[in-house]
Protein backbone atom coordinates (compact mmCIF):
# COMPACT_ATOMS: atom_id res chain seq x y z
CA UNK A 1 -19.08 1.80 22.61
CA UNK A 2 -17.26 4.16 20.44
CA UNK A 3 -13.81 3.85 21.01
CA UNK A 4 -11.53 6.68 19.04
CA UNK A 5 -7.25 7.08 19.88
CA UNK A 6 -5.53 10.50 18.97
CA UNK A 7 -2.07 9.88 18.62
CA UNK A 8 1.22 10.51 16.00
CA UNK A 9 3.42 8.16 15.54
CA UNK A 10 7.06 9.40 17.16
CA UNK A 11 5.31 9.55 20.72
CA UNK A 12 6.83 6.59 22.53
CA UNK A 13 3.76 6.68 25.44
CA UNK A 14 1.63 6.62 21.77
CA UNK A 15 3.67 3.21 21.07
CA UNK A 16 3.53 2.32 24.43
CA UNK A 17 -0.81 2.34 24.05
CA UNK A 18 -0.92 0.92 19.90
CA UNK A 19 1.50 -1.88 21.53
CA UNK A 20 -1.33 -2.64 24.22
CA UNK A 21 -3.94 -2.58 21.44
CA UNK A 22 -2.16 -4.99 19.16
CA UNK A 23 -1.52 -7.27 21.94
CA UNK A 24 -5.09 -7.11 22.99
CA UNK A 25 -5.91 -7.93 19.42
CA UNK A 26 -8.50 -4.42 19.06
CA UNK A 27 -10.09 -4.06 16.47
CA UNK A 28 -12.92 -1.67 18.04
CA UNK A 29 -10.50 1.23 18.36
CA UNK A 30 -10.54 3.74 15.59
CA UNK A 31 -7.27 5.90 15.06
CA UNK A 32 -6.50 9.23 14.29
CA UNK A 33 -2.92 10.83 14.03
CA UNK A 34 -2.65 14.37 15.22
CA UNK A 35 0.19 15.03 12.85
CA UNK A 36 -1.36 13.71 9.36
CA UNK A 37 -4.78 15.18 9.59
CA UNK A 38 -5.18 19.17 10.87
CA UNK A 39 -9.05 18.04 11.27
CA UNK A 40 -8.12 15.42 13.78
CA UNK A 41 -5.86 17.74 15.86
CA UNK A 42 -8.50 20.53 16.22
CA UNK A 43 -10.99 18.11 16.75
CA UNK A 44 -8.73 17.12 19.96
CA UNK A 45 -8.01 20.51 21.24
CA UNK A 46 -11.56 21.42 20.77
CA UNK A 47 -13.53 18.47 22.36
CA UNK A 48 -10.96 17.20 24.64
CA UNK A 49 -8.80 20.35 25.84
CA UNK A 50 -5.92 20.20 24.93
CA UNK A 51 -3.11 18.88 22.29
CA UNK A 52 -2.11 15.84 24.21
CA UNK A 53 -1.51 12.26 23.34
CA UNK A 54 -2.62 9.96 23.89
CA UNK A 55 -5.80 10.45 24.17
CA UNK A 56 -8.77 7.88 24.17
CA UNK A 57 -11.89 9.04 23.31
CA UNK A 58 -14.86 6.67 24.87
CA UNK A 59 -18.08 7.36 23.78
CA UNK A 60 -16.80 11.27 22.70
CA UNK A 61 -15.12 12.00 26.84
CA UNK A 62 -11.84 12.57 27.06
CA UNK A 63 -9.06 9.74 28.66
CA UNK A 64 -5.15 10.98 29.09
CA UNK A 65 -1.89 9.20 30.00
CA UNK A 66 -1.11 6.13 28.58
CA UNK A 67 -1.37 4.20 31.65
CA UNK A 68 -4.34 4.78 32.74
CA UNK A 69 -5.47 4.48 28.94
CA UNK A 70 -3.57 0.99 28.81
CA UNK A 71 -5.44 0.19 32.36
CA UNK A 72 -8.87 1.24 30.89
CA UNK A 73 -8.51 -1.21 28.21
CA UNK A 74 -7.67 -3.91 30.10
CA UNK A 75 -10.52 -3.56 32.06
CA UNK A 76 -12.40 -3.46 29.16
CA UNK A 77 -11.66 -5.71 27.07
């Protein structure tokens, strides 16, 4: 399963997911930050939509809000 997280760094419900991941102990999860790579921020407005994080990409669709991101990872651990 390809797992991929958009993010930047100053968004707390960003922090709110990488917390979740480093608690989980993830290493399957590969991240990109919106606001240090142009490539990675059109590649989130183009495939996913729109230019909002977080956003977990899982197997190249689309998941939004860090709940339900934090909730999907849980169930899959």
């Amino acid at each position: 399963m390809k797992l991929e997280l958009y993010k930047f760094d100053a968004c707390p419900y960003c922090q709110r997911v990488m917390r979740e991941i480093e608690a989980e102990g993830r290493t399957d999860v590969v991240l990109h930050d919106i606001h240090k790579n142009e490539a990675d921020r059109e590649r989130l407005i183009r495939d996913g939509g729109k230019e909002q994080v977080p956003c977990l990409f899982i197997d190249d669709e689309p998941l939004y809000e860090s709940l339900d991101i934090i909730d999907w990872l849980k169930a899959h651990p």
